[in-house]
Protein backbone atom coordinates (compact mmCIF):
# COMPACT_ATOMS: atom_id res chain seq x y z
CA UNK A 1 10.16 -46.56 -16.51
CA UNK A 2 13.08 -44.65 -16.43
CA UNK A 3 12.69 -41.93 -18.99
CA UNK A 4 8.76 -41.64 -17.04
CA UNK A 5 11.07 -40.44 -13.84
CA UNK A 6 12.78 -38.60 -16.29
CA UNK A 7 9.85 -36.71 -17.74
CA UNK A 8 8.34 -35.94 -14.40
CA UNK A 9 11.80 -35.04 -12.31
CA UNK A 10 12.55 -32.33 -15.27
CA UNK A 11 8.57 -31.66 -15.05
CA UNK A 12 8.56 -30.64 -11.95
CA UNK A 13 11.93 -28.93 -12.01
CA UNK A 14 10.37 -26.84 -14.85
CA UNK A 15 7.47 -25.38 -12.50
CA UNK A 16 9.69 -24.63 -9.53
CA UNK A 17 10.18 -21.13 -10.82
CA UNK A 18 6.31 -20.58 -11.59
CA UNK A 19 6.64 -20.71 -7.76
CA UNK A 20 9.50 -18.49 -6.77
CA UNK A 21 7.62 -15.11 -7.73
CA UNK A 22 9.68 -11.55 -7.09
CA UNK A 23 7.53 -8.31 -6.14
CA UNK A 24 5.71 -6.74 -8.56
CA UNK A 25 7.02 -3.39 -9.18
CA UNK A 26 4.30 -0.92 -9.93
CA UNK A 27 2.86 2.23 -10.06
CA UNK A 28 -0.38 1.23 -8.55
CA UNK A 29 -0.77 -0.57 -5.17
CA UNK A 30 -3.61 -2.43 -3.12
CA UNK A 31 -3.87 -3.83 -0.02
CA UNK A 32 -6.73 -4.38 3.10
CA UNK A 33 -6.23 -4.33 6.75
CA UNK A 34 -8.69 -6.20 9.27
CA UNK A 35 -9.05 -6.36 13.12
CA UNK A 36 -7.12 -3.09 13.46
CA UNK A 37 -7.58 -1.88 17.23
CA UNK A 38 -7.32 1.65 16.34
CA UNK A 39 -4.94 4.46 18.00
CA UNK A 40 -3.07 3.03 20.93
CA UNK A 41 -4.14 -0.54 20.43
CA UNK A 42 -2.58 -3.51 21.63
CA UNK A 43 -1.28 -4.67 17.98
CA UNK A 44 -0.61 -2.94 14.81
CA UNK A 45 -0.13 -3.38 11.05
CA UNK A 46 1.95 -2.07 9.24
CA UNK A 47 2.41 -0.99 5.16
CA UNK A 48 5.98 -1.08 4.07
CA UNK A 49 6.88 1.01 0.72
CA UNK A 50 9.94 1.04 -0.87
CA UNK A 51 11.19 3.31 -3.93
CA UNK A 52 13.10 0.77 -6.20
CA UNK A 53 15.63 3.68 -7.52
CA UNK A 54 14.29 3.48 -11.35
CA UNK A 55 14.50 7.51 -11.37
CA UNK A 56 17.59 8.28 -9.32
CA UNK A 57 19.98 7.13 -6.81
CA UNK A 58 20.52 8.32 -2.78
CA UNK A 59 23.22 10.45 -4.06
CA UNK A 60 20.78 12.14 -6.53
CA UNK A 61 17.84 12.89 -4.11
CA UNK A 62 15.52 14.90 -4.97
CA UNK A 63 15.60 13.19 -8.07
CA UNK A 64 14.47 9.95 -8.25
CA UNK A 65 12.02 11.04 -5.32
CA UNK A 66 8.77 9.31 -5.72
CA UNK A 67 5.38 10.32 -3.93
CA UNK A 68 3.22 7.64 -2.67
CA UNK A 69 -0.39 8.70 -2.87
CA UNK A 70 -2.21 7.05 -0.02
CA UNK A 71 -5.80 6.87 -0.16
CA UNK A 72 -7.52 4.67 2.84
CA UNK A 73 -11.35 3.43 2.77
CA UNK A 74 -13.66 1.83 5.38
CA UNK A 75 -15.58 -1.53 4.73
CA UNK A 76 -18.03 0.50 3.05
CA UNK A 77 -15.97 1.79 0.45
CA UNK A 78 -15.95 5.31 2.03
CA UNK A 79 -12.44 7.30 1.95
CA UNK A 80 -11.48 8.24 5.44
CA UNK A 81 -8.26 9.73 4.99
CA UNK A 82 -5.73 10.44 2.50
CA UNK A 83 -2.00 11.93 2.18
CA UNK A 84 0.77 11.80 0.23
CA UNK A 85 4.27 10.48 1.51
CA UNK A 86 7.99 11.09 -0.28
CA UNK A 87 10.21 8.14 -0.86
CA UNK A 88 13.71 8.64 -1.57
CA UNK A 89 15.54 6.44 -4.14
CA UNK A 90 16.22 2.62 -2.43
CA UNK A 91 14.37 4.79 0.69
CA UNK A 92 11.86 3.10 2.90
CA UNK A 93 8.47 4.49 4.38
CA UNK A 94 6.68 2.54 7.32
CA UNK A 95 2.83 3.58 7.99
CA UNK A 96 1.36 2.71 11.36
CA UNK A 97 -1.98 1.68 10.81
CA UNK A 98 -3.84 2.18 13.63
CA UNK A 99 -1.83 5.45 14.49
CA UNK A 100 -1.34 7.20 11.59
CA UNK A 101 -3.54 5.77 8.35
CA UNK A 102 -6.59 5.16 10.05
CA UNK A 103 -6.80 7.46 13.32
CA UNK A 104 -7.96 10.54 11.84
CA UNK A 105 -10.74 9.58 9.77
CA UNK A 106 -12.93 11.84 8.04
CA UNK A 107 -15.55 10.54 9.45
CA UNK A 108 -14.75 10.69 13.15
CA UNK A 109 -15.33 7.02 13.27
CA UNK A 110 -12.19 4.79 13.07
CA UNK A 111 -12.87 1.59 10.83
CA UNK A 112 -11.95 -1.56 11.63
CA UNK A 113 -11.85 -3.19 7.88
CA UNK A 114 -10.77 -1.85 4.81
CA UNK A 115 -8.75 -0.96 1.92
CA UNK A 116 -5.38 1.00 1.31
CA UNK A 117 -4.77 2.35 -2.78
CA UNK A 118 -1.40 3.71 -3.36
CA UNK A 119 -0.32 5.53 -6.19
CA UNK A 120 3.37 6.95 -7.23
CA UNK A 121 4.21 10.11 -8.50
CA UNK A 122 6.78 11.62 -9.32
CA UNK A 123 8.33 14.26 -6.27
CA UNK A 124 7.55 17.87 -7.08
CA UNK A 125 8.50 20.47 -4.54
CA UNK A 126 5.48 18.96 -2.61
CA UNK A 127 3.38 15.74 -2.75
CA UNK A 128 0.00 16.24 -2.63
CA UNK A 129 -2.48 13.37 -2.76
CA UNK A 130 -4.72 15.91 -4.48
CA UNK A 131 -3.02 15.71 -7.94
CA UNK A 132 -2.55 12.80 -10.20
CA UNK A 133 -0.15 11.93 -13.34
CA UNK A 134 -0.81 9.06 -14.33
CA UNK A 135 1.28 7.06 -12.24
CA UNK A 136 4.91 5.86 -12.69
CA UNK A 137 6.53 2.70 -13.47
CA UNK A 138 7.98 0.93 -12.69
CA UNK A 139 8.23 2.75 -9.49
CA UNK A 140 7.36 0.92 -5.80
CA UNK A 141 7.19 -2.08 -4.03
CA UNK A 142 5.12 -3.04 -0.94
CA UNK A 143 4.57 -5.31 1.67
CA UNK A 144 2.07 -5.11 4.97
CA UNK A 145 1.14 -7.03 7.87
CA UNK A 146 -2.02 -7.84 8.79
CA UNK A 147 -4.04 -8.84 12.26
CA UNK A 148 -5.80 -12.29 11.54
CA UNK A 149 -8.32 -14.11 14.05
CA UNK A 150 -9.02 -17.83 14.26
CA UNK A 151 -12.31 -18.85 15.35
CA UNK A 152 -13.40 -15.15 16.33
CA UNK A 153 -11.39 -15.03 19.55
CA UNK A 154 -8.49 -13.15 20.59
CA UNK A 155 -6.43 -16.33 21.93
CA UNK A 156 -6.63 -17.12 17.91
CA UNK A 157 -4.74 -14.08 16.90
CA UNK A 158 -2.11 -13.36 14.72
CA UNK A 159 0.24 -11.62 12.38
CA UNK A 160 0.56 -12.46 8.84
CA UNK A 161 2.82 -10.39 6.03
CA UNK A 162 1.96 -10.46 2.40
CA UNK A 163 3.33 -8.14 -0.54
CA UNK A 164 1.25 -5.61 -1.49
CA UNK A 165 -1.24 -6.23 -5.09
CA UNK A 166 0.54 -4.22 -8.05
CA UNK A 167 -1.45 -3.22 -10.71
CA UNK A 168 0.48 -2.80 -14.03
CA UNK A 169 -1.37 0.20 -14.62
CA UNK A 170 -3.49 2.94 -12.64
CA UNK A 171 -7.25 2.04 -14.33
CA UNK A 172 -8.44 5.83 -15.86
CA UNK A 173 -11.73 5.70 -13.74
CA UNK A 174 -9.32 5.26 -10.55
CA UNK A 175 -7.38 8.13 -11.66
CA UNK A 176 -9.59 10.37 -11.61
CA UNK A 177 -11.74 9.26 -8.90
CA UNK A 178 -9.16 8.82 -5.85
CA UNK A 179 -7.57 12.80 -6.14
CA UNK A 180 -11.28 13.74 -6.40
CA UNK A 181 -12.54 12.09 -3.17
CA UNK A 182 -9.31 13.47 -1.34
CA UNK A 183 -10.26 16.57 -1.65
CA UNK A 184 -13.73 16.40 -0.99
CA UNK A 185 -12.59 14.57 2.15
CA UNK A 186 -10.25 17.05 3.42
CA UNK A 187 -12.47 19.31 2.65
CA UNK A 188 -15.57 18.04 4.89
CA UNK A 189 -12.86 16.81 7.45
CA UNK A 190 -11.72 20.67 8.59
CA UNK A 191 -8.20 18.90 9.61
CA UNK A 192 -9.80 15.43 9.81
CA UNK A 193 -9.04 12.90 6.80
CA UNK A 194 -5.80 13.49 6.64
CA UNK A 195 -3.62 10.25 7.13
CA UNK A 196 0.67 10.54 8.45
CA UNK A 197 3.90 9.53 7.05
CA UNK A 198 5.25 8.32 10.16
């Protein structure tokens, strides 16, 4: 009886780790946001990068500098913005949402759902979400908060945090496709579709 405690104590010492997962560091990130109120709104999400300083410390800025390629879509997998945002080495960038990802869509309609694709580059003399390549990594990490409901009401609200999907690699078809639809967005938009870095 003894060596079964044995066997199942060290058992489940074993998968303890399994559990204790670190961020994914990437060069491709995904994430969704839900309920978002729009510009001005009562709550807010948030999407949290960080540059992990693989390319370059603080004291070595610009290099190390990594562009985050932001590309946002509505429920109906239609881009409504896009922009690209520098990260310094160790640096982190915070992106409103509702006031700067979402409330200057290309389509004059804010949406309430959808999905946020992030790509790093590395830090010309400008980012541009309009060039791609290939990604870096390992590059940036990412976290967001999100506006849940319970039951469909606004008495079951609240605010949950998760890290942000990494992808070990930016699929070819992806890489292609997300500079492409930035600039056809930007380019319908006349100064609409463009998301902020604040």
């Amino acid at each position: 009886m003894k060596k079964l405690l044995l066997v199942i104590a060290i058992l489940a010492m074993a998968a303890v780790p399994s559990f204790a997962q670190f961020p994914q560091v990437s060069p491709y990130l995904i994430d969704y946001f839900s309920n978002n109120p729009g510009p001005g709104g009562a709550a807010d999400q948030t999407v949290r990068i960080v540059n992990v300083g693989q390319y370059g410390t603080p004291l070595t800025s610009p290099v190390g500098d990594i562009c985050a390629n932001i590309y946002v879509f509505d429920a109906n997998q239609e881009m409504v913005a896009c922009c690209s945002c520098r990260v310094t080495p160790n640096g982190l960038l915070s992106l409103s949402v509702a006031n700067g990802l979402t409330n200057n869509p290309v389509t004059s309609v804010v949406p309430v759902n959808g999905a946020v694709k992030i790509i790093s580059t590395l830090a010309g003399a400008k980012c541009t979400p309009l060039t791609y390549n290939g990604g870096i990594a390992p590059s940036i990490v990412g976290w967001a908060s999100h506006i849940e409901t319970s039951g469909g009401t606004a008495a079951g609200t609240f605010i949950s945090v998760s890290e942000l999907l990494g992808w070990p690699a930016v699929p070819d078809a992806e890489g292609a496709f997300l500079p492409q639809a930035c600039q056809f967005a930007q380019y319908l938009g006349s100064n609409k579709g463009v998301c902020a870095c604040k």
